[in-house]
C-alpha atoms as a PDB file:
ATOM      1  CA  UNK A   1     119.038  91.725 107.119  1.00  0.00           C
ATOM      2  CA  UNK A   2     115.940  93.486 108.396  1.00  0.00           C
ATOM      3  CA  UNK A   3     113.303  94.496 105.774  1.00  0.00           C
ATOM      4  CA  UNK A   4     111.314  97.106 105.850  1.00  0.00           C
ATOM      5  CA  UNK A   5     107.474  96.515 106.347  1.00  0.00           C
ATOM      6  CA  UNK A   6     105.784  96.811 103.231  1.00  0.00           C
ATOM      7  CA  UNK A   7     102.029  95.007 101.277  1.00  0.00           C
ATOM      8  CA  UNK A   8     102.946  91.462 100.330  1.00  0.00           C
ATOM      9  CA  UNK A   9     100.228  88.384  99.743  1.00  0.00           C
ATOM     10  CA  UNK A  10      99.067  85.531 101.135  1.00  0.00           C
ATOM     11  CA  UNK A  11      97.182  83.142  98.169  1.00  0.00           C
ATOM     12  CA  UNK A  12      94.904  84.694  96.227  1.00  0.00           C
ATOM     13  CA  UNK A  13      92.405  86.926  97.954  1.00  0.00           C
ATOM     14  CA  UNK A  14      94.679  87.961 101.241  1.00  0.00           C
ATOM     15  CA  UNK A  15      96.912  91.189 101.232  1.00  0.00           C
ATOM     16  CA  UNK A  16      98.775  91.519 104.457  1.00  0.00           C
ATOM     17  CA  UNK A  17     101.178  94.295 105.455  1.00  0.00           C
ATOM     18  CA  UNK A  18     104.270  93.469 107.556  1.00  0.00           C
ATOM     19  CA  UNK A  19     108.184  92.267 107.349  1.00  0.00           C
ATOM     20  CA  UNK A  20     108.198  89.178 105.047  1.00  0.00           C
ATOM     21  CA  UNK A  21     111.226  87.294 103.907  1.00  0.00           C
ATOM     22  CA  UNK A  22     110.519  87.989  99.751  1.00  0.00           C
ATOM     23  CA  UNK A  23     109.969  91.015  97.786  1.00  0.00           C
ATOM     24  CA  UNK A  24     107.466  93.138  99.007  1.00  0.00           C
ATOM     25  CA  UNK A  25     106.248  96.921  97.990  1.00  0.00           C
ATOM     26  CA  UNK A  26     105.542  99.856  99.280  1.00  0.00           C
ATOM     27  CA  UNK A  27     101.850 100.118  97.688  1.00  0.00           C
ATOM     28  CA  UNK A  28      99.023  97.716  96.433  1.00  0.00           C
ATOM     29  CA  UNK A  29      99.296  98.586  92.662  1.00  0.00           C
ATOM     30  CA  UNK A  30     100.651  95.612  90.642  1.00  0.00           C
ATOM     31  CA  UNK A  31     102.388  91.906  91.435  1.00  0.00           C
ATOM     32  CA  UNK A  32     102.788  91.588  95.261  1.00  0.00           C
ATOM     33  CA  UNK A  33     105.120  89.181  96.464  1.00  0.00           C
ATOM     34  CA  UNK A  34     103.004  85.681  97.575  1.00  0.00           C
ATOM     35  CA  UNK A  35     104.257  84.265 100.897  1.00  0.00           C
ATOM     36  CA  UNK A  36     102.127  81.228 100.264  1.00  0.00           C
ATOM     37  CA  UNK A  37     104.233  79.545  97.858  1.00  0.00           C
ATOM     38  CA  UNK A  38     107.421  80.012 100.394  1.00  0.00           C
ATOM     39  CA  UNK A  39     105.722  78.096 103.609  1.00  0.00           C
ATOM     40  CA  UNK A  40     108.044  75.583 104.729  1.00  0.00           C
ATOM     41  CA  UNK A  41     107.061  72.088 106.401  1.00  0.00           C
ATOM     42  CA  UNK A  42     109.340  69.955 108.642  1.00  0.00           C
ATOM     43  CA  UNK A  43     107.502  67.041 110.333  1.00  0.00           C
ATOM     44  CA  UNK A  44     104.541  68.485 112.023  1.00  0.00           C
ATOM     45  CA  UNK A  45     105.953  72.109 112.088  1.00  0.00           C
ATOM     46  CA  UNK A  46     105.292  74.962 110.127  1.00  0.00           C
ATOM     47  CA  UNK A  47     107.414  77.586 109.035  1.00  0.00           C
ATOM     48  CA  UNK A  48     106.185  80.880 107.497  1.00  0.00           C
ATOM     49  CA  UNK A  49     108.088  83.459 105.885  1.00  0.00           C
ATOM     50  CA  UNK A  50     106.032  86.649 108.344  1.00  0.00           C
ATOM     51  CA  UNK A  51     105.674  86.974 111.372  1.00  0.00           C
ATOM     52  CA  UNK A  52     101.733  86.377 112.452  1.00  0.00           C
ATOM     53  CA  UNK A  53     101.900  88.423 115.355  1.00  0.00           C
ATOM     54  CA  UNK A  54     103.478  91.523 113.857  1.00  0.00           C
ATOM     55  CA  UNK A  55     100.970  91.129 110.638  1.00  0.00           C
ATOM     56  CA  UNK A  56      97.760  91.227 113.221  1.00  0.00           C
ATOM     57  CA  UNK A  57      99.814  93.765 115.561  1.00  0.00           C
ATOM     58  CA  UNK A  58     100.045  96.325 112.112  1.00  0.00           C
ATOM     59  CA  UNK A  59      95.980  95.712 110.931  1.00  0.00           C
ATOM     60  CA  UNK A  60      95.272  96.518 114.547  1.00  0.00           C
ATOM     61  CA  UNK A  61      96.954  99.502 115.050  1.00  0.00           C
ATOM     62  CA  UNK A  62      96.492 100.481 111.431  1.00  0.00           C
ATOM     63  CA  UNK A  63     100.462 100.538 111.035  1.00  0.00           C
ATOM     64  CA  UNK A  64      99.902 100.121 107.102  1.00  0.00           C
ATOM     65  CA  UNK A  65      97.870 103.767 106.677  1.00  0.00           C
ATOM     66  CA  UNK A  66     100.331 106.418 104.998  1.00  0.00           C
ATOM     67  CA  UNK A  67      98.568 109.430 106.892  1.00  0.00           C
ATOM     68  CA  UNK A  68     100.838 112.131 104.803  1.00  0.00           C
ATOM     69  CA  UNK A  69      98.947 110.477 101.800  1.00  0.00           C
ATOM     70  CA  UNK A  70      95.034 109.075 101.600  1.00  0.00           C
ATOM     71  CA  UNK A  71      94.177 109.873 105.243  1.00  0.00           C
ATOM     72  CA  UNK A  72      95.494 113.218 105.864  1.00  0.00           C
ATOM     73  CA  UNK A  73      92.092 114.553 107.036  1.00  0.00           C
ATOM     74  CA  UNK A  74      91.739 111.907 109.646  1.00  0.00           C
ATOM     75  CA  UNK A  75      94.113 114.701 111.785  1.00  0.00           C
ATOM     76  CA  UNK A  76      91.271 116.781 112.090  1.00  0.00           C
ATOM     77  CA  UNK A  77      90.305 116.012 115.659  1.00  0.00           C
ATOM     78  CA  UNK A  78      86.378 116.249 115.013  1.00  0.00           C
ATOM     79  CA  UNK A  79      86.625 113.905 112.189  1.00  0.00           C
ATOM     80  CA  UNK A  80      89.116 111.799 113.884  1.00  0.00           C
ATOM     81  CA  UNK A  81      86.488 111.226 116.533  1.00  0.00           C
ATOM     82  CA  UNK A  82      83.718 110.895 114.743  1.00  0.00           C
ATOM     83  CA  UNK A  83      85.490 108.268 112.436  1.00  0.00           C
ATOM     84  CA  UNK A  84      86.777 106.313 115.421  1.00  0.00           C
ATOM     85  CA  UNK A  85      83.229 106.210 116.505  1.00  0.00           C
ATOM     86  CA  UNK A  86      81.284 105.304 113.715  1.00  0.00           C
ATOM     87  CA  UNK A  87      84.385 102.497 112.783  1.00  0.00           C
ATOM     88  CA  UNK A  88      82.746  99.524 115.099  1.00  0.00           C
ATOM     89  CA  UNK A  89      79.847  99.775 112.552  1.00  0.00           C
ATOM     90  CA  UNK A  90      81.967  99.104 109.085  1.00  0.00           C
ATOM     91  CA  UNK A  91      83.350  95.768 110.438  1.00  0.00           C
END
């Protein structure tokens, strides 16, 4: 079964956004699901519950922004382009 992407955790202070395995949510607000406690070891390999790539892929192409909700004025083209130019600066 294919999940949806949704905000899920990984230990304490990382908040990724991407098809996991567990429980996952829609928003940030209250218990995420912590893929941490479900990585699996077998000899010298690794096994997560994510996908790396895709969770990289979706902060990179800012997959996890809801524009109908908090960013709606990024579609203004002047602020669009002034925000994509000033955003090398907030890293």
């Amino acid at each position: 079964m294919k999940r949806a992407r949704s905000y899920f955790c990984f230990g304490p202070h990382l908040t990724c956004y991407g098809q996991t395995s567990g429980y996952a949510y829609t928003t940030i607000n209250g218990y995420l699901f912590d893929a941490s406690e479900h990585v699996h070891r077998q000899g010298h390999t690794s096994f997560l519950p994510f996908d790396p790539a895709q969770i990289v892929n979706n902060l990179r192409f800012e997959r996890n922004i809801d524009q109908s909700l908090q960013w709606w004025w990024l579609e203004y083209t002047r602020v669009k382009k002034i925000y994509y130019q000033l955003r090398p600066f907030f890293r």
